[in-house]
C-alpha atoms as a PDB file:
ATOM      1  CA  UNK A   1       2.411  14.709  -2.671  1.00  0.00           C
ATOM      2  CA  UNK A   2       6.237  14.699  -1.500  1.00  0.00           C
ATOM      3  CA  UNK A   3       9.587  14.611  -2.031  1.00  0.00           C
ATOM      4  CA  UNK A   4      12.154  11.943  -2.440  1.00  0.00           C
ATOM      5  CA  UNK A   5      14.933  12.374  -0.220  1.00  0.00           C
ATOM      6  CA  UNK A   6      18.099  10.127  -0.902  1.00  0.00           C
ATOM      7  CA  UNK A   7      21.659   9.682   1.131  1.00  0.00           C
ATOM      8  CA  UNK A   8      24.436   7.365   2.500  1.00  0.00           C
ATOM      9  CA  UNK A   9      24.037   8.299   6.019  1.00  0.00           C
ATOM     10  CA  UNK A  10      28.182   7.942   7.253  1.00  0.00           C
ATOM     11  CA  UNK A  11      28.624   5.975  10.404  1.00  0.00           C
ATOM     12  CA  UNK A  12      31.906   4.545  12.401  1.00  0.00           C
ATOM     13  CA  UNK A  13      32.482   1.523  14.146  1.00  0.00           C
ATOM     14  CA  UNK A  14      34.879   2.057  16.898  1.00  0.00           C
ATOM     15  CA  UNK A  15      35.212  -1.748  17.946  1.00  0.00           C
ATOM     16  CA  UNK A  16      37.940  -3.691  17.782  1.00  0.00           C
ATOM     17  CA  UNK A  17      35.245  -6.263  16.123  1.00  0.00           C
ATOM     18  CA  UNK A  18      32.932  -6.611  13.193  1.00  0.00           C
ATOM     19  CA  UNK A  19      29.686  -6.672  13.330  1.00  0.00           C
ATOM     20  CA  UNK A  20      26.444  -6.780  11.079  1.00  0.00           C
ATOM     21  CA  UNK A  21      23.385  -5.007  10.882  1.00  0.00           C
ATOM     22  CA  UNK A  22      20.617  -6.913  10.374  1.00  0.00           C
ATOM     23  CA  UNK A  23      18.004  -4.383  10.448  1.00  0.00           C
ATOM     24  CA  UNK A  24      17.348  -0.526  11.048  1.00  0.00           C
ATOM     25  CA  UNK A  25      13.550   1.252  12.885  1.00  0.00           C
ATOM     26  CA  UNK A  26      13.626   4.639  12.961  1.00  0.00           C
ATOM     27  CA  UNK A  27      11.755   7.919  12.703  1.00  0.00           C
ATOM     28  CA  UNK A  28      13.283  11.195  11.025  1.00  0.00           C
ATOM     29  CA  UNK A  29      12.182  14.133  12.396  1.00  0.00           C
ATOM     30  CA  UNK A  30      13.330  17.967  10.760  1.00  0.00           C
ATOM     31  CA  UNK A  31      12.791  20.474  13.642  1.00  0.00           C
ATOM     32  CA  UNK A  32      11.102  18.583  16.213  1.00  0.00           C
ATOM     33  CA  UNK A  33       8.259  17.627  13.877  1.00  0.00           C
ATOM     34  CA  UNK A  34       8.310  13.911  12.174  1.00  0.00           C
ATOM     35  CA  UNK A  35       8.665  13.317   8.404  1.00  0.00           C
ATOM     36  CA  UNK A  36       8.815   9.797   7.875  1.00  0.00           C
ATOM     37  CA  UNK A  37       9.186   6.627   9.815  1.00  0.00           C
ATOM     38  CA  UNK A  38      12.323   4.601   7.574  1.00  0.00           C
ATOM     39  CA  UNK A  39      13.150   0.706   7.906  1.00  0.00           C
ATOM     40  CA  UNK A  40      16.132  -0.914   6.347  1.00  0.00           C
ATOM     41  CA  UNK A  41      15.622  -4.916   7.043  1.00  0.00           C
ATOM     42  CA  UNK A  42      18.563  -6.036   4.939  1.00  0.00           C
ATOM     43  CA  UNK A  43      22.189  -7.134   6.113  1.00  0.00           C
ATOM     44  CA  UNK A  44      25.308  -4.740   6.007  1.00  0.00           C
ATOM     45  CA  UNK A  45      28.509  -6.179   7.025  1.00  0.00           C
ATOM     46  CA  UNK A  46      30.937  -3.766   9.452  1.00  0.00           C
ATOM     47  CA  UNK A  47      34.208  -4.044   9.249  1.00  0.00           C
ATOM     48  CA  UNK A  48      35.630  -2.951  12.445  1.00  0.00           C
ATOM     49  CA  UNK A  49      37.228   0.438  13.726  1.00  0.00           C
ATOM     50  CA  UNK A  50      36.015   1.091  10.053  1.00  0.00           C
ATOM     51  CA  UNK A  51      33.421   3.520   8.214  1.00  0.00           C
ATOM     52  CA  UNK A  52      30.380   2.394   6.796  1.00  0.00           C
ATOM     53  CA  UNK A  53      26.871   3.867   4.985  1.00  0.00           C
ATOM     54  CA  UNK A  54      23.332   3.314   5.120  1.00  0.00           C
ATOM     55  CA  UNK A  55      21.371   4.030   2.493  1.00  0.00           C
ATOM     56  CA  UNK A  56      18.323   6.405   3.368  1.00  0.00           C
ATOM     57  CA  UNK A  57      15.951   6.878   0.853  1.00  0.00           C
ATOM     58  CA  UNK A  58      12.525   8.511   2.480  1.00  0.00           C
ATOM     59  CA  UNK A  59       9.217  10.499   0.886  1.00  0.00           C
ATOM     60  CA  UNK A  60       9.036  13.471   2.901  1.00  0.00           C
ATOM     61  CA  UNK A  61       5.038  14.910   3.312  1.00  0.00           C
ATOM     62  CA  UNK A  62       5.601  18.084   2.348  1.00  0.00           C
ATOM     63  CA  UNK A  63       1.962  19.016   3.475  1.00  0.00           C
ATOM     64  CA  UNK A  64       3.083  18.126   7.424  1.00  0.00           C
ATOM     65  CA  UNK A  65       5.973  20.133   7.003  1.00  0.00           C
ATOM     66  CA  UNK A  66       4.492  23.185   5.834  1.00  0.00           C
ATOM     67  CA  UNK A  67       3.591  24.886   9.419  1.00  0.00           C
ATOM     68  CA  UNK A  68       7.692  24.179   9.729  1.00  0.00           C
ATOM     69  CA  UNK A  69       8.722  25.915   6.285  1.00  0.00           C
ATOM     70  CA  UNK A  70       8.970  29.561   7.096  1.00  0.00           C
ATOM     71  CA  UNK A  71      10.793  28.795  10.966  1.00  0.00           C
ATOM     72  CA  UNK A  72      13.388  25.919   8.055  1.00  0.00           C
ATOM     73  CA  UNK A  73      14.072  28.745   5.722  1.00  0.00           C
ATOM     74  CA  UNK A  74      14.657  31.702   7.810  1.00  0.00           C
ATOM     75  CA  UNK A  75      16.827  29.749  10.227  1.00  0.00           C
ATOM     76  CA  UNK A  76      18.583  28.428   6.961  1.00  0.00           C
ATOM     77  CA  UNK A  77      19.651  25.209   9.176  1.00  0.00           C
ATOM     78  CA  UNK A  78      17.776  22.334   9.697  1.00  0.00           C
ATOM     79  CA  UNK A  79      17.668  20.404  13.143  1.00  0.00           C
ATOM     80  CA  UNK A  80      17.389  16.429  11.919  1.00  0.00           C
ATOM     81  CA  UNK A  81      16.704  13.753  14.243  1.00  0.00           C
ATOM     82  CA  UNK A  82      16.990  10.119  14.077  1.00  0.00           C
ATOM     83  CA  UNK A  83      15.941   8.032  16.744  1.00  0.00           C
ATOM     84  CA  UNK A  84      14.885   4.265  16.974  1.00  0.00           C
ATOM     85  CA  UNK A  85      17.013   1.138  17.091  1.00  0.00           C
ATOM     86  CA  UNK A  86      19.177  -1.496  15.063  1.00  0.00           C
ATOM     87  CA  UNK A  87      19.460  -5.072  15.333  1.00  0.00           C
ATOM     88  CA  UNK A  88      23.211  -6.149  15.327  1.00  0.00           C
ATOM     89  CA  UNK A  89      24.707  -9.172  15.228  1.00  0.00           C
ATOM     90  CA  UNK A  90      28.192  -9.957  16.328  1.00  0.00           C
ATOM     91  CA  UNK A  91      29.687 -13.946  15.808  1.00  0.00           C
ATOM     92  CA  UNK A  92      26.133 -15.842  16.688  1.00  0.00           C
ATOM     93  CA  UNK A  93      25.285 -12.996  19.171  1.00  0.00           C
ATOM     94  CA  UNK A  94      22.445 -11.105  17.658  1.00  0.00           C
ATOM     95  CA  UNK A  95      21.537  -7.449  20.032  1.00  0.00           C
ATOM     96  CA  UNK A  96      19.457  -4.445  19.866  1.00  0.00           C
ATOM     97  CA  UNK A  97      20.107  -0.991  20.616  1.00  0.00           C
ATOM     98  CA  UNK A  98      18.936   2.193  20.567  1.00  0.00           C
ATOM     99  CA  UNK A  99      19.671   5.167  19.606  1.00  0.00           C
ATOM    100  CA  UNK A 100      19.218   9.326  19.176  1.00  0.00           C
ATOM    101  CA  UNK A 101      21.288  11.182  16.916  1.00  0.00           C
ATOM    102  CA  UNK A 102      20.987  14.786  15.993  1.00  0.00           C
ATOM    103  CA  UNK A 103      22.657  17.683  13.566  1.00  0.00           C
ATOM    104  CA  UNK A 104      22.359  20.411  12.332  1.00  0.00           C
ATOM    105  CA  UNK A 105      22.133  20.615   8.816  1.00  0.00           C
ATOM    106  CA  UNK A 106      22.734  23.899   6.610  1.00  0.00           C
ATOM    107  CA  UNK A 107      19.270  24.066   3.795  1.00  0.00           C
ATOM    108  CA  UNK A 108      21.500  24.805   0.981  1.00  0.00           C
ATOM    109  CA  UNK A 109      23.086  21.218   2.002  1.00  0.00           C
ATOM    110  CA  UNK A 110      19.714  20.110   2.312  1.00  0.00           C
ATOM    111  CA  UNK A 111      18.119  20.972  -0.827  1.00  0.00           C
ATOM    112  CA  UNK A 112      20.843  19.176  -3.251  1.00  0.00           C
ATOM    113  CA  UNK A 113      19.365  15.775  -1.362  1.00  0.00           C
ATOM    114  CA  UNK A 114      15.818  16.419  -2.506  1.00  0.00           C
ATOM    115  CA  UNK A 115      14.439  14.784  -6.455  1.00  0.00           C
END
């Protein structure tokens, strides 16, 4: 039992230099508690000092988030958290970094995302 959850997640590249992303590892958590653990291993080209998207597509467990559905709906915001790494590649140079990002995200906003 779940819930597909869809989006082009916006990002920016500040560099005065292209890049590409070979490959995305992360977790999403909504309020401190994890929903889904999301991989992208396919190439995305970034243009630099540009703005690009990555499609997320993950099946939330609706079962592990029900101890956080009453604190989600009467806050009417959602804390989401992505944390893990990408695998860049710049020229012949391939890296890895990490990252944490968090936001909080109004439900109403929320709920359009979810099939």
């Amino acid at each position: 039992q779940g819930s597909l959850v869809s989006a082009n997640v916006k990002f920016y590249n500040p560099n005065g230099f292209g890049l590409k992303l070979k490959r995305v590892d992360m977790d999403i958590s909504l309020n401190g508690k994890l929903a889904n653990h999301y991989l992208l291993d396919s190439t995305i080209v970034i243009q630099k000092k540009d703005t690009f998207y990555i499609p997320v597509s993950i099946k939330l467990d609706l079962k592990n988030l029900l101890s956080n559905a009453l604190q989600i709906f009467m806050s009417k915001q959602v804390k989401i958290t992505l944390e893990g790494k990408v695998k860049l590649k710049r020229g012949i140079i391939p890296f890895t970094r990490h990252f944490h990002f968090e936001v909080n995200q109004p439900m109403d906003s929320l709920m359009k995302l979810i099939n």
